[in-house]
N, C-alpha and C. Protein backbone atom coordinates (compact mmCIF):
# COMPACT_ATOMS: atom_id res chain seq x y z
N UNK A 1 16.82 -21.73 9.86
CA UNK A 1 15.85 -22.81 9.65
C UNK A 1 16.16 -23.60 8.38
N UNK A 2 16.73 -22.99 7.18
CA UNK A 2 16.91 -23.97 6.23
C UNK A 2 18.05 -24.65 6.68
N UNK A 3 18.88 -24.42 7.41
CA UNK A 3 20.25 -24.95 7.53
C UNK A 3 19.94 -26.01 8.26
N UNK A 4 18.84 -26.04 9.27
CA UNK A 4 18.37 -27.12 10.23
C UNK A 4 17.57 -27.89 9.26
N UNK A 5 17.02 -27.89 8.17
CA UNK A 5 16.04 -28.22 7.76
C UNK A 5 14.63 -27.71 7.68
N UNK A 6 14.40 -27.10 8.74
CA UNK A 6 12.61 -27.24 9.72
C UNK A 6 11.88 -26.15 8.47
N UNK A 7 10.72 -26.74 7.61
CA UNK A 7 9.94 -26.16 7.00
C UNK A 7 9.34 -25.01 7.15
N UNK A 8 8.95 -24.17 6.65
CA UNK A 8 8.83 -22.95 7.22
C UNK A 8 8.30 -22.08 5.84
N UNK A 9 7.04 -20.64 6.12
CA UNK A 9 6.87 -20.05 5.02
C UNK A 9 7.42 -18.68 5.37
N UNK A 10 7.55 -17.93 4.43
CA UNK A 10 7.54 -16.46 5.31
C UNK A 10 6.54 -15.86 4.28
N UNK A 11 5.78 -14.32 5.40
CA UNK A 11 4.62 -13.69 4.98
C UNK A 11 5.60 -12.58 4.18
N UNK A 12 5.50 -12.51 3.38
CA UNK A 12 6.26 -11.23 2.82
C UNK A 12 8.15 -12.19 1.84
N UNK A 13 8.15 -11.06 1.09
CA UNK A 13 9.38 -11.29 0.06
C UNK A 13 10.69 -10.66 0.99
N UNK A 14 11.88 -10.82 0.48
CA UNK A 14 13.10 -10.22 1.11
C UNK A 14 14.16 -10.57 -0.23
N UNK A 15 15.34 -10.36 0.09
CA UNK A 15 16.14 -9.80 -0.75
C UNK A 15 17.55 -11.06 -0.40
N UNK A 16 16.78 -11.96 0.12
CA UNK A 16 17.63 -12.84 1.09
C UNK A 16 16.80 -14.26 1.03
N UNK A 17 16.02 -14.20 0.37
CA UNK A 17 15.16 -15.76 0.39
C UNK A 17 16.02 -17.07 -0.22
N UNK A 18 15.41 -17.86 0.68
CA UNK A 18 16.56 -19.06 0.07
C UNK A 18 15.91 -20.10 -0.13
N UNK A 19 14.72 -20.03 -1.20
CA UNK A 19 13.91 -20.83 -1.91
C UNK A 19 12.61 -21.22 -1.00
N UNK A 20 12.49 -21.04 0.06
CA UNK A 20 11.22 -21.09 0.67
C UNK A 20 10.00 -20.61 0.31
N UNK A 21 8.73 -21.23 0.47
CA UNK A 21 7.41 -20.70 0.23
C UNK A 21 7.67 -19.43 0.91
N UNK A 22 6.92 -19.14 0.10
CA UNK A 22 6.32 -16.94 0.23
C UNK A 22 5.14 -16.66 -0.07
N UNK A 23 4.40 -15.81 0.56
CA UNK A 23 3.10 -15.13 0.31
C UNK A 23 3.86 -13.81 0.39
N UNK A 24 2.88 -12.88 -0.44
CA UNK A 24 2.96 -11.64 0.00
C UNK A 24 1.89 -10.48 -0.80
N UNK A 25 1.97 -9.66 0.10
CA UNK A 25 0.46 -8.71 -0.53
C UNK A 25 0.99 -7.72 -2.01
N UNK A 26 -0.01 -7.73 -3.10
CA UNK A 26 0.73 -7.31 -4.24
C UNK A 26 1.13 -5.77 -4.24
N UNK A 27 2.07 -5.06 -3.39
CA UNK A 27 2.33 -4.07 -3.54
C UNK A 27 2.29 -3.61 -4.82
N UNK A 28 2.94 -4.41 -5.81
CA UNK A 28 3.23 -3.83 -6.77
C UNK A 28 2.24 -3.59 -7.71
N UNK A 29 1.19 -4.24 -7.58
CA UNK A 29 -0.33 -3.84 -8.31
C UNK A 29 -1.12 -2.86 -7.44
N UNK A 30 -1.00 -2.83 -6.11
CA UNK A 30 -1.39 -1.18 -5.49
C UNK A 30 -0.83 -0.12 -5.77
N UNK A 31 0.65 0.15 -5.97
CA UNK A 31 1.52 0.82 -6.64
C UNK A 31 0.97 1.78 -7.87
N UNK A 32 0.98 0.33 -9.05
CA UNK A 32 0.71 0.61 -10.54
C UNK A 32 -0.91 1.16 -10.55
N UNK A 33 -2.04 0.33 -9.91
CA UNK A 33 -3.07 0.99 -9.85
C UNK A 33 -3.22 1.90 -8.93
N UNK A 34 -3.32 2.59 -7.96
CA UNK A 34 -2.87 3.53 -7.60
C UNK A 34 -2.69 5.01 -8.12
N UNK A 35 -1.34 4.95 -8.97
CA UNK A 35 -0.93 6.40 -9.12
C UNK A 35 -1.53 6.13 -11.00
N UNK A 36 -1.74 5.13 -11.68
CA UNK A 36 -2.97 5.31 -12.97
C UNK A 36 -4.12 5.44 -12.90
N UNK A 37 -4.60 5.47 -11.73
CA UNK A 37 -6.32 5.73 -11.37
C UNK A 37 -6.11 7.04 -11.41
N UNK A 38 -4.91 7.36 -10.27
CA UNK A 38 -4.38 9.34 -9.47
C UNK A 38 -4.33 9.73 -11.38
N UNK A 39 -3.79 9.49 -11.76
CA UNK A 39 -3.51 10.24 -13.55
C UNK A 39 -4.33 10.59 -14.62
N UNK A 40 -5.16 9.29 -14.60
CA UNK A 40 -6.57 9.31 -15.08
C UNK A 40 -7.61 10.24 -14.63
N UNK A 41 -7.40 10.95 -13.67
CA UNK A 41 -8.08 11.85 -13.08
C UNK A 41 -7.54 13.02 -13.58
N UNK A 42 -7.08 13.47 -13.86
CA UNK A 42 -6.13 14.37 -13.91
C UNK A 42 -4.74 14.83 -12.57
N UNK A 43 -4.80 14.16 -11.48
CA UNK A 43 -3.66 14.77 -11.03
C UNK A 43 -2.23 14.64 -11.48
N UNK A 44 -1.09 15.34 -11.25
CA UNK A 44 -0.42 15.39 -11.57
C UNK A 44 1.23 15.27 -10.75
N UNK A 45 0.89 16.09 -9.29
CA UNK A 45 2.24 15.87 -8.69
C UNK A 45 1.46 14.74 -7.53
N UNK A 46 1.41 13.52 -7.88
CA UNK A 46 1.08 12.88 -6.75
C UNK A 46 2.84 12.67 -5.84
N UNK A 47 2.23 12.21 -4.96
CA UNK A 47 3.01 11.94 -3.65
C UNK A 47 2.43 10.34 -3.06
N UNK A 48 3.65 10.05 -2.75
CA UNK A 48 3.53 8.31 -1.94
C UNK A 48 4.12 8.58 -0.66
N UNK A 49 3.91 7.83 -0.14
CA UNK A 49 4.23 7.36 1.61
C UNK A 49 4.05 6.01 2.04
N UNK A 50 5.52 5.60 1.90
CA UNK A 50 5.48 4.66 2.16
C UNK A 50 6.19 4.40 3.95
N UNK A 51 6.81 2.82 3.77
CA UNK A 51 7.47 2.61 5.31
C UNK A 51 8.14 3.36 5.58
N UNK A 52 8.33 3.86 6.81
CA UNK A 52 9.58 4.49 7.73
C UNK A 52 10.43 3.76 7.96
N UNK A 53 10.52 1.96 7.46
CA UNK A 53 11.73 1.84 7.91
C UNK A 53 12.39 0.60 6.44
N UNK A 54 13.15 -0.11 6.36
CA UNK A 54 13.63 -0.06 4.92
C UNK A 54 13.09 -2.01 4.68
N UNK A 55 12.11 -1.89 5.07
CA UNK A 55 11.33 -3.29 5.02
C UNK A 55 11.38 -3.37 3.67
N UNK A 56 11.33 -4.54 3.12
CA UNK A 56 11.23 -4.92 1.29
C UNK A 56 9.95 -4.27 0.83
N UNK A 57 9.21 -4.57 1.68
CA UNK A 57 7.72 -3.64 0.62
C UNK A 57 7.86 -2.79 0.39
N UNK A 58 8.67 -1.60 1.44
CA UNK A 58 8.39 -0.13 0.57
C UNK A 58 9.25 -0.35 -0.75
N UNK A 59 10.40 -1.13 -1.16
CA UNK A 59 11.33 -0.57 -1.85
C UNK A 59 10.48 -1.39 -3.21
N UNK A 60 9.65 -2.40 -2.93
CA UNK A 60 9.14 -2.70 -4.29
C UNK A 60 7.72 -1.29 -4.00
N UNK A 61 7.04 -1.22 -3.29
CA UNK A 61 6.03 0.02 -3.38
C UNK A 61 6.47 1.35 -4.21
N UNK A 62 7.65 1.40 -3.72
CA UNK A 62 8.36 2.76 -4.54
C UNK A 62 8.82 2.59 -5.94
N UNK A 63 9.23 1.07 -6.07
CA UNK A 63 9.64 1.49 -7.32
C UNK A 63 8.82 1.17 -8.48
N UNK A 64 7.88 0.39 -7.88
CA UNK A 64 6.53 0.07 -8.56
C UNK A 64 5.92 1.78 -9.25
N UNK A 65 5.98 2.40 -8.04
CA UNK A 65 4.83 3.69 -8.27
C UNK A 65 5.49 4.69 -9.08
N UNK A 66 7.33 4.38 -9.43
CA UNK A 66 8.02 5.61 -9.84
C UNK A 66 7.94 4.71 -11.72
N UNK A 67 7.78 3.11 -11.66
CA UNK A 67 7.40 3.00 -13.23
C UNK A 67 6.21 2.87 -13.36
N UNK A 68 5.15 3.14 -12.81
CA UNK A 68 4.06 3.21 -13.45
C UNK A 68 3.68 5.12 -13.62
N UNK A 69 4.33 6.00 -12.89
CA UNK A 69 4.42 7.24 -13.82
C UNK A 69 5.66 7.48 -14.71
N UNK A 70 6.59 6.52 -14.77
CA UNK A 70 7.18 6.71 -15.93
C UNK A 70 6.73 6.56 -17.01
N UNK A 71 5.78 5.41 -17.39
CA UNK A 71 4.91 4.81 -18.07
C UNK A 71 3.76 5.82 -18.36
N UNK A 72 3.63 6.80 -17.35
CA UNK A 72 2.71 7.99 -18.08
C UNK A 72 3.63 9.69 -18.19
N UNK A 73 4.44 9.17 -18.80
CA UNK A 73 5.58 10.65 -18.76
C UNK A 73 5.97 11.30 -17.71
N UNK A 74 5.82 10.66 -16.56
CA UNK A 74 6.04 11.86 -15.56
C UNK A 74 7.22 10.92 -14.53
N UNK A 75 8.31 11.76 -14.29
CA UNK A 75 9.15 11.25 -13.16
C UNK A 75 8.72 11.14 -11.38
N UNK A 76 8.75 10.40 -10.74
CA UNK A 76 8.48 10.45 -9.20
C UNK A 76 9.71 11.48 -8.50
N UNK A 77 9.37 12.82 -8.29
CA UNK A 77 9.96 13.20 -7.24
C UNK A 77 10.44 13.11 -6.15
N UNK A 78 11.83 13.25 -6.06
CA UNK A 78 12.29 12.37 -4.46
C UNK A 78 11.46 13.03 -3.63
N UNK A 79 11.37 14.69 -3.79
CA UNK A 79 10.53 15.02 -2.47
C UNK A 79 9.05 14.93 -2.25
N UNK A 80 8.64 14.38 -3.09
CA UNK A 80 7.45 13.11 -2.80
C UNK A 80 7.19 12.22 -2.50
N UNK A 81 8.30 11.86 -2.23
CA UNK A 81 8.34 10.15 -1.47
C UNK A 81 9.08 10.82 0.27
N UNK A 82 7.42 10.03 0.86
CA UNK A 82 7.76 9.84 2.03
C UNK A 82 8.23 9.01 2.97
N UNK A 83 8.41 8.83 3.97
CA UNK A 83 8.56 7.67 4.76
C UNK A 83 7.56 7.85 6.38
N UNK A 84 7.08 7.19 6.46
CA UNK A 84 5.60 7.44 7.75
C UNK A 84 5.65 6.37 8.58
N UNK A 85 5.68 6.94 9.65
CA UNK A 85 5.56 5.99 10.73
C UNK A 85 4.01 5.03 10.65
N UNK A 86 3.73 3.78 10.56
CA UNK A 86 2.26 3.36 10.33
C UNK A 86 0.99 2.97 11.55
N UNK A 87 0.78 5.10 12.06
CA UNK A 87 -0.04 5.06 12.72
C UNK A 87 -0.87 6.51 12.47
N UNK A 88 -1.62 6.56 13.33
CA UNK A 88 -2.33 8.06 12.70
C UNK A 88 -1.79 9.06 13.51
N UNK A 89 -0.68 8.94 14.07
CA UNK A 89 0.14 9.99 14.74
C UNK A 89 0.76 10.64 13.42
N UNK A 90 1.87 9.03 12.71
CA UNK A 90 2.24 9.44 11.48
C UNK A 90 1.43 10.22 10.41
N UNK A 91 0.55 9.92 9.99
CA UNK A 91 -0.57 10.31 9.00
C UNK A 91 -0.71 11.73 9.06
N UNK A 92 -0.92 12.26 10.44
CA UNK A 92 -1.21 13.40 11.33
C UNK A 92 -0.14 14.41 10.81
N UNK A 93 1.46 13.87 10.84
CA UNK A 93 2.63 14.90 10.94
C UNK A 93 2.92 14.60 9.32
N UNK A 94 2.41 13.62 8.47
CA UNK A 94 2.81 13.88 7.50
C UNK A 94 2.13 15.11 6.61
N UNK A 95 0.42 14.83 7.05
CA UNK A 95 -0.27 16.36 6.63
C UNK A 95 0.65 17.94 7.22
N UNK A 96 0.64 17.85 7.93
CA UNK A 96 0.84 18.87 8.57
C UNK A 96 2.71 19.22 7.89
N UNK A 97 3.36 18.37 7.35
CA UNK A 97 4.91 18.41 6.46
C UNK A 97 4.18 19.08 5.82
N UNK A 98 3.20 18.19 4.90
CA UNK A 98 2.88 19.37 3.70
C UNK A 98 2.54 20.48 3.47
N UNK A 99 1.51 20.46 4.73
CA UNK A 99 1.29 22.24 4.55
C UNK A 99 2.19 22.84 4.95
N UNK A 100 3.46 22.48 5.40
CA UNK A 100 3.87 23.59 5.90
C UNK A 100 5.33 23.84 4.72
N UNK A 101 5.18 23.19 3.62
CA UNK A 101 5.99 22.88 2.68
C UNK A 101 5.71 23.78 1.48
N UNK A 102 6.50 24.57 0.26
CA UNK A 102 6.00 24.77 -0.89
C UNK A 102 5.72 23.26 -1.88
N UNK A 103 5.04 23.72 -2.85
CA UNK A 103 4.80 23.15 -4.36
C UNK A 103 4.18 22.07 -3.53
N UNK A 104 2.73 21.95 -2.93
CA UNK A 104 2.26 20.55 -2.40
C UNK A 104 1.57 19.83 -2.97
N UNK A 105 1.71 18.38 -2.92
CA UNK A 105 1.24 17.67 -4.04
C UNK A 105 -0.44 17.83 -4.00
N UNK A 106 -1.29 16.93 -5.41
CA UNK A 106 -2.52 17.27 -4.93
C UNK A 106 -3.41 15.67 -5.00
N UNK A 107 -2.34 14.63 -4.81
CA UNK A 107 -2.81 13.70 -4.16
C UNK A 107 -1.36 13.03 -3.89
N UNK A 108 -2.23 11.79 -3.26
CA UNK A 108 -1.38 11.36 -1.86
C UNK A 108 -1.44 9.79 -2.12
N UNK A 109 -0.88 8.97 -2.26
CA UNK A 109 -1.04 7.30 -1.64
C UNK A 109 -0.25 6.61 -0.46
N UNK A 110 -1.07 6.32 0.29
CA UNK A 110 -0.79 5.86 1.90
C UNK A 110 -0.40 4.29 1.62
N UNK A 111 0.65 3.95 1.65
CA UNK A 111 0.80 2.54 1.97
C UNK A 111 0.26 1.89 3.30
N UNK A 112 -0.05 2.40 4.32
CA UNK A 112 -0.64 2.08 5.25
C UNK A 112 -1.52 2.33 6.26
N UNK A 113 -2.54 1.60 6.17
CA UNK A 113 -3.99 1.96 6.25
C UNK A 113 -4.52 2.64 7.51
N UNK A 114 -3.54 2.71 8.44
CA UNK A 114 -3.97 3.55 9.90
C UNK A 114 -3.63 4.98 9.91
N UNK A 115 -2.61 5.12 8.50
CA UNK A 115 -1.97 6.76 8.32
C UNK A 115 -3.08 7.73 8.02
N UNK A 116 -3.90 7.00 7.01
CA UNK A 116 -5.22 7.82 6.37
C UNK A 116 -5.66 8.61 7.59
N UNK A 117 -6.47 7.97 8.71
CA UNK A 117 -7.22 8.56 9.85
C UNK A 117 -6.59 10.00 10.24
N UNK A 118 -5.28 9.56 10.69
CA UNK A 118 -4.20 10.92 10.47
C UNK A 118 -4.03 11.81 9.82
N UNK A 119 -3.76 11.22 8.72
CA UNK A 119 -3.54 12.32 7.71
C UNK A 119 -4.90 13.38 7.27
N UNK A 120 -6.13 12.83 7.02
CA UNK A 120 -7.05 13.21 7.29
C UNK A 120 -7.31 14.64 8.31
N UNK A 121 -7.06 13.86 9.09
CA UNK A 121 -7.56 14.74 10.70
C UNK A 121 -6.06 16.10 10.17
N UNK A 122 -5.01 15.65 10.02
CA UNK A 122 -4.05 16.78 9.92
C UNK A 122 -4.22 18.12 8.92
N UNK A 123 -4.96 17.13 7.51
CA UNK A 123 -5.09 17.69 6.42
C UNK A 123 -6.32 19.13 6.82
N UNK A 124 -7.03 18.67 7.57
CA UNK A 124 -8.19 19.71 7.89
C UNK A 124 -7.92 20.76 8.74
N UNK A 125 -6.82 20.16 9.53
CA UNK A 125 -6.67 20.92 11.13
C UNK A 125 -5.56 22.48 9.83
N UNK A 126 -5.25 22.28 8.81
CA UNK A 126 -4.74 23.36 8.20
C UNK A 126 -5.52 23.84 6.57
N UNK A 127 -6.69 24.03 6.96
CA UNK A 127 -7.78 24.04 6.29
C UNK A 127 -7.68 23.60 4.66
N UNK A 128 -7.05 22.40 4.71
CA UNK A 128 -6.92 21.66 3.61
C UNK A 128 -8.39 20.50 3.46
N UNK A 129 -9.00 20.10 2.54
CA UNK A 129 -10.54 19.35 2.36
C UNK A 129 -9.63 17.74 1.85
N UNK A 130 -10.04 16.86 2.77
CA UNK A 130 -9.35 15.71 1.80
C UNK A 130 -10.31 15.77 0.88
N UNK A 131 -10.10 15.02 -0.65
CA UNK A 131 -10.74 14.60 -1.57
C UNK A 131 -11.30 15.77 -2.61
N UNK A 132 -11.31 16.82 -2.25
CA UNK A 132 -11.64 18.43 -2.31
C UNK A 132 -10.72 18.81 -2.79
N UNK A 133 -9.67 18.98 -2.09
CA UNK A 133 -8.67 20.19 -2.19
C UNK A 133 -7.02 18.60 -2.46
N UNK A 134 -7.50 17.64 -2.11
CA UNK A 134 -6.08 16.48 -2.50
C UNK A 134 -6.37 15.38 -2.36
N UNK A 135 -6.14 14.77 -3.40
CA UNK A 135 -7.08 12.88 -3.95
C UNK A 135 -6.18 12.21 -2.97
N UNK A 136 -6.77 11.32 -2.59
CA UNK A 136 -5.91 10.29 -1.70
C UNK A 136 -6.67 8.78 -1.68
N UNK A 137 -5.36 7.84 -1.96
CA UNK A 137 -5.58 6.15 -1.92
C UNK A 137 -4.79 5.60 -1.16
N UNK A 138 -5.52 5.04 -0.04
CA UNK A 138 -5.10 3.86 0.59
C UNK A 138 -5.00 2.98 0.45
N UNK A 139 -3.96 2.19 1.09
CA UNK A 139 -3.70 0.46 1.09
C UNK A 139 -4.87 -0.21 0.95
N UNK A 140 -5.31 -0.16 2.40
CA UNK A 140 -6.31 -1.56 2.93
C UNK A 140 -7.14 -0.82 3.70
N UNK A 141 -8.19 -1.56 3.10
CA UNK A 141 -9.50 -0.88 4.00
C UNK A 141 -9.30 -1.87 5.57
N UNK A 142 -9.53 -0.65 6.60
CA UNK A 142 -9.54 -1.19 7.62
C UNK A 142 -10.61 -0.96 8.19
N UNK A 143 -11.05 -1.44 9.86
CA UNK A 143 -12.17 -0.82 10.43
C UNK A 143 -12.18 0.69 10.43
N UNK A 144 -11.12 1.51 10.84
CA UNK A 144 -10.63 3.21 10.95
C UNK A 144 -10.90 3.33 9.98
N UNK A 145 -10.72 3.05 8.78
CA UNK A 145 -10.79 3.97 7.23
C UNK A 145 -12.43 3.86 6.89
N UNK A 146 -12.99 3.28 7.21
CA UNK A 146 -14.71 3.06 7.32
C UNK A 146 -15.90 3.97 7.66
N UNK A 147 -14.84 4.58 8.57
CA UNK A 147 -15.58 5.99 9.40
C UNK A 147 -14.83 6.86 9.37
N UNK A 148 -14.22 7.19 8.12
CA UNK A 148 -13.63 8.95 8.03
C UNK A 148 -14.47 9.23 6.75
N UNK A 149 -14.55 10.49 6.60
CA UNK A 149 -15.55 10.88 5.23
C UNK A 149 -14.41 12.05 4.78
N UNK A 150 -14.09 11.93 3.11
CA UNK A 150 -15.18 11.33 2.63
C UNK A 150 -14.65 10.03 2.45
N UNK A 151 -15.51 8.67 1.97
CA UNK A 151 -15.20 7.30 1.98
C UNK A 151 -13.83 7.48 1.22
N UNK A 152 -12.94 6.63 1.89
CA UNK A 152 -11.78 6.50 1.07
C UNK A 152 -11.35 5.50 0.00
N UNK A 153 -10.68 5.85 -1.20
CA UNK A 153 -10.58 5.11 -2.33
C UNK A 153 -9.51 4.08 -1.71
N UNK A 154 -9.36 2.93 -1.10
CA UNK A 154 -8.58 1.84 -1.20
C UNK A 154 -8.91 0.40 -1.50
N UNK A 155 -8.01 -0.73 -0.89
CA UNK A 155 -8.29 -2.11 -1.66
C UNK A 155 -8.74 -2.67 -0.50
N UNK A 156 -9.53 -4.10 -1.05
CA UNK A 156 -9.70 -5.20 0.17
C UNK A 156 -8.43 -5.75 0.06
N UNK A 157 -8.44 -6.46 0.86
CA UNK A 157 -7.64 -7.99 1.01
C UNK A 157 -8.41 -9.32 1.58
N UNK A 158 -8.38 -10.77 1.15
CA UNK A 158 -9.12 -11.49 1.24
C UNK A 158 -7.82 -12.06 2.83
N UNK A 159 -7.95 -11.21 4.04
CA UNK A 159 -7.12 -11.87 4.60
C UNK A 159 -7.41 -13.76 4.95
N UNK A 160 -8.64 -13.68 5.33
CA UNK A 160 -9.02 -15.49 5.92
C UNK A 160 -8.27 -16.04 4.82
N UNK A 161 -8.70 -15.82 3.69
CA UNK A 161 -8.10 -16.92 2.30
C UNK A 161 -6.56 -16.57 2.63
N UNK A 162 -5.76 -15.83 2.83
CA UNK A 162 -4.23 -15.55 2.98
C UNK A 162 -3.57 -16.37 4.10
N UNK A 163 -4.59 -16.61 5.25
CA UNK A 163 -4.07 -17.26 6.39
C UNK A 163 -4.25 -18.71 5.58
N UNK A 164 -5.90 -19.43 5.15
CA UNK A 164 -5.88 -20.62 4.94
C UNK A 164 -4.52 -20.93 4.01
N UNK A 165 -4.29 -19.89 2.85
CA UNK A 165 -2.91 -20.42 1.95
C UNK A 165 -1.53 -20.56 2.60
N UNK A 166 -1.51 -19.79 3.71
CA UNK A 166 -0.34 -19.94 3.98
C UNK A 166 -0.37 -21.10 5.18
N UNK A 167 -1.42 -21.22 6.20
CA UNK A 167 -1.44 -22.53 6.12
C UNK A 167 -1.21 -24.03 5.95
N UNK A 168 -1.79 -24.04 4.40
CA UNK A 168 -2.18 -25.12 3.72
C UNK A 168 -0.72 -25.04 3.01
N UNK A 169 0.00 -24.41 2.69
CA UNK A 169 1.40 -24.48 1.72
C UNK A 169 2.19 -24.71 3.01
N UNK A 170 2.52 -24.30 4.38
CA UNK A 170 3.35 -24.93 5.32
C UNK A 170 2.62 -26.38 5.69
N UNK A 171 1.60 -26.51 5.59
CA UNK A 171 1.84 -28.16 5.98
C UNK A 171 2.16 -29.14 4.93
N UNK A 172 1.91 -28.46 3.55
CA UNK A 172 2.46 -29.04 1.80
C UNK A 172 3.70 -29.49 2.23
N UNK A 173 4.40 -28.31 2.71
CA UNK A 173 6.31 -28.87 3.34
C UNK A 173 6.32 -29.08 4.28
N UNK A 174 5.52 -30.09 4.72
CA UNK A 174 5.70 -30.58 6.24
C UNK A 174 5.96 -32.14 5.80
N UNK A 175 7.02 -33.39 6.42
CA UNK A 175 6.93 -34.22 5.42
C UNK A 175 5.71 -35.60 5.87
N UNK A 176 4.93 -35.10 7.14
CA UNK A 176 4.07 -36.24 7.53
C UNK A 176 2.67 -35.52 6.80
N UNK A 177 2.72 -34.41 6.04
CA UNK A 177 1.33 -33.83 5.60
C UNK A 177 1.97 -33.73 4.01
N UNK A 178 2.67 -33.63 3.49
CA UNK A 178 3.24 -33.58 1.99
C UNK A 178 2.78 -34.54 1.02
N UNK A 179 2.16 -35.62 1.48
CA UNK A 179 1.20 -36.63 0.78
C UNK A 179 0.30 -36.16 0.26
N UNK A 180 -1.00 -35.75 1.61
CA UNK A 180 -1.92 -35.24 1.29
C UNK A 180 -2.63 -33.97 1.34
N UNK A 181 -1.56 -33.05 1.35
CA UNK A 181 -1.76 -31.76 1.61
C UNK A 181 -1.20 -31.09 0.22
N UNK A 182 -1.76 -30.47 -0.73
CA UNK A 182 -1.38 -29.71 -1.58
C UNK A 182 -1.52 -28.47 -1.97
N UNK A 183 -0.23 -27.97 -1.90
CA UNK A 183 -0.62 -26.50 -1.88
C UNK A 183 -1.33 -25.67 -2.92
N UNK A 184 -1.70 -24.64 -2.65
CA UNK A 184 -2.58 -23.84 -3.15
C UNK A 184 -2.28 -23.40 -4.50
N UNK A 185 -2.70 -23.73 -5.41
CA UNK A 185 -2.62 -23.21 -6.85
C UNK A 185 -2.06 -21.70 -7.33
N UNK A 186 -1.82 -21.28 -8.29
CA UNK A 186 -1.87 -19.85 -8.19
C UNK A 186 -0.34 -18.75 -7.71
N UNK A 187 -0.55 -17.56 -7.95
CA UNK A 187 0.62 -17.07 -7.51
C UNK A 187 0.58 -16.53 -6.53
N UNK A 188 2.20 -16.19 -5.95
CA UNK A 188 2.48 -16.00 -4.30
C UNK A 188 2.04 -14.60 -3.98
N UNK A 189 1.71 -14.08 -4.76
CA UNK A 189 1.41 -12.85 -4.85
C UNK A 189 -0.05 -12.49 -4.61
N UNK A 190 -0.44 -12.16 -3.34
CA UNK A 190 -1.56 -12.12 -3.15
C UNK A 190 -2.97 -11.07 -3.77
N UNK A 191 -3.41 -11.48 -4.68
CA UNK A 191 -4.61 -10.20 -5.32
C UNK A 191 -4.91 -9.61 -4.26
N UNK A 192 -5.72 -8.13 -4.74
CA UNK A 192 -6.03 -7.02 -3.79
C UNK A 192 -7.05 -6.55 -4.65
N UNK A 193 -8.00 -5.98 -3.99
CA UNK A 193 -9.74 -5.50 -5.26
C UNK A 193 -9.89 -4.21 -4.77
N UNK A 194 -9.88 -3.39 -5.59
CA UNK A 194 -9.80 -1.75 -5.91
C UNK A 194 -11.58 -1.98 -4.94
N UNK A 195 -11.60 -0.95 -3.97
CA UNK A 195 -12.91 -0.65 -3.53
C UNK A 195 -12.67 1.38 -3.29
N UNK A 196 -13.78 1.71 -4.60
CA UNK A 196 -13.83 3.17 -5.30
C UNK A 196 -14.57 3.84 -3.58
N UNK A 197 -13.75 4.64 -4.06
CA UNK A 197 -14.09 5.94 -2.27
C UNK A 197 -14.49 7.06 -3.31
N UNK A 198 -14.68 7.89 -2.15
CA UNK A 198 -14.88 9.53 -2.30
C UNK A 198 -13.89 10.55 -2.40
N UNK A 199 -12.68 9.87 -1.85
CA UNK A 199 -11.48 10.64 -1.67
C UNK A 199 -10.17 11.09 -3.02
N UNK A 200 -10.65 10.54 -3.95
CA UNK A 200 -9.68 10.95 -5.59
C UNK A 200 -10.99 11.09 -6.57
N UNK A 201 -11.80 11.80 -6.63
CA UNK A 201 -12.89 12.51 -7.54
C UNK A 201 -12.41 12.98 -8.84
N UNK A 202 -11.12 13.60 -8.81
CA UNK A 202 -10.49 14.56 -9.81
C UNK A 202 -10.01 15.77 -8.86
N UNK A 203 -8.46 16.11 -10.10
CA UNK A 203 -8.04 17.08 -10.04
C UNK A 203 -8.43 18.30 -9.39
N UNK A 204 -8.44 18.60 -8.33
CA UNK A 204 -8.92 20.28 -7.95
C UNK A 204 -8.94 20.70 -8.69
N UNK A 205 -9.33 22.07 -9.23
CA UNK A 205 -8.94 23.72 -10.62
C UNK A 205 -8.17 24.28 -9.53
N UNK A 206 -7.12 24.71 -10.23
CA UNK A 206 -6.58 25.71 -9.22
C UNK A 206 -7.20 26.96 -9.43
């Protein structure tokens, strides 16, 4: 498309952009807040889960989450970083890795918001308590994450405002709307608002 010309945004960053408008959701402030909320609590071996497959978000998600516990003395363990399929099948088999694993972490951050339901349901089926017995933060509150207990600690997203920006910035580079169409102020980086759950209380006692 740039080679043709034809205007165009893309939803998300890549490693390959060739100056085109971009939106994208701030992984990297779910990341950083995230595993400093998990610390502030006291946990200590958290665990991430991110994509199963090598999309640009996980690799800024991961490396976001491995300097913001560098930033609190602690290294990210490779065998804490997961990769999850993003459904509650995944969620399901990633609980069920852990228990069946030594040294298990005692919280968790889900990059994606249909894993929770899963992981949840897995975490119990091996008499593990979410939020009890292992803190856990999700992405994005979805309809599913609404109705698992206990309420889960994740973010909104203002999606309507994300569609109108991206929108309103492809018809900015459109050249019969570039007059009077101006794009949206602000950075490409879309904010995300911490909404406090039940599910990271603090540290278990062992």
């Amino acid at each position: 498309m740039v080679k043709r010309k034809i205007p165009f945004i893309a939803l998300g960053r890549s490693e390959t952009d060739l100056g085109q408008p971009w939106f994208d959701l701030d992984f990297e402030g779910f990341a950083k807040s995230a595993v400093t909320r998990l610390f502030d609590r006291g946990y200590r071996k958290i665990a991430i889960s991110s994509a199963s497959d090598d999309t640009n978000l996980g690799k800024i998600f991961i490396e976001s989450a491995r300097m913001a516990l560098l930033a609190k003395g602690i290294e990210l363990d490779d065998r804490y970083i997961f990769r999850t399929p993003p459904n509650e099948r995944g969620g399901y088999q990633l609980a069920q890795h852990l228990l069946s694993g030594p040294d298990r972490p005692d919280a968790m951050v889900l990059v994606n918001e249909l894993t929770s339901v899963g992981f949840y349901r897995g975490l119990r089926d091996g008499g593990i308590e979410p939020g009890r017995d292992m803190g856990i933060i999700g992405f994005r509150e979805s309809p599913q994450s609404r109705y698992i207990s206990p309420a889960l600690t994740c973010f909104r997203i203002d999606l309507h405002g994300l569609g109108r920006a991206l929108a309103q910035t492809l018809l900015s580079t459109m050249p019969a709307y570039r007059e009077t169409v101006a794009p949206p102020p602000g950075s490409r980086v879309w904010p995300i608002e911490l909404i406090e759950g039940e599910s990271d209380p603090g540290c278990p006692v062992p």
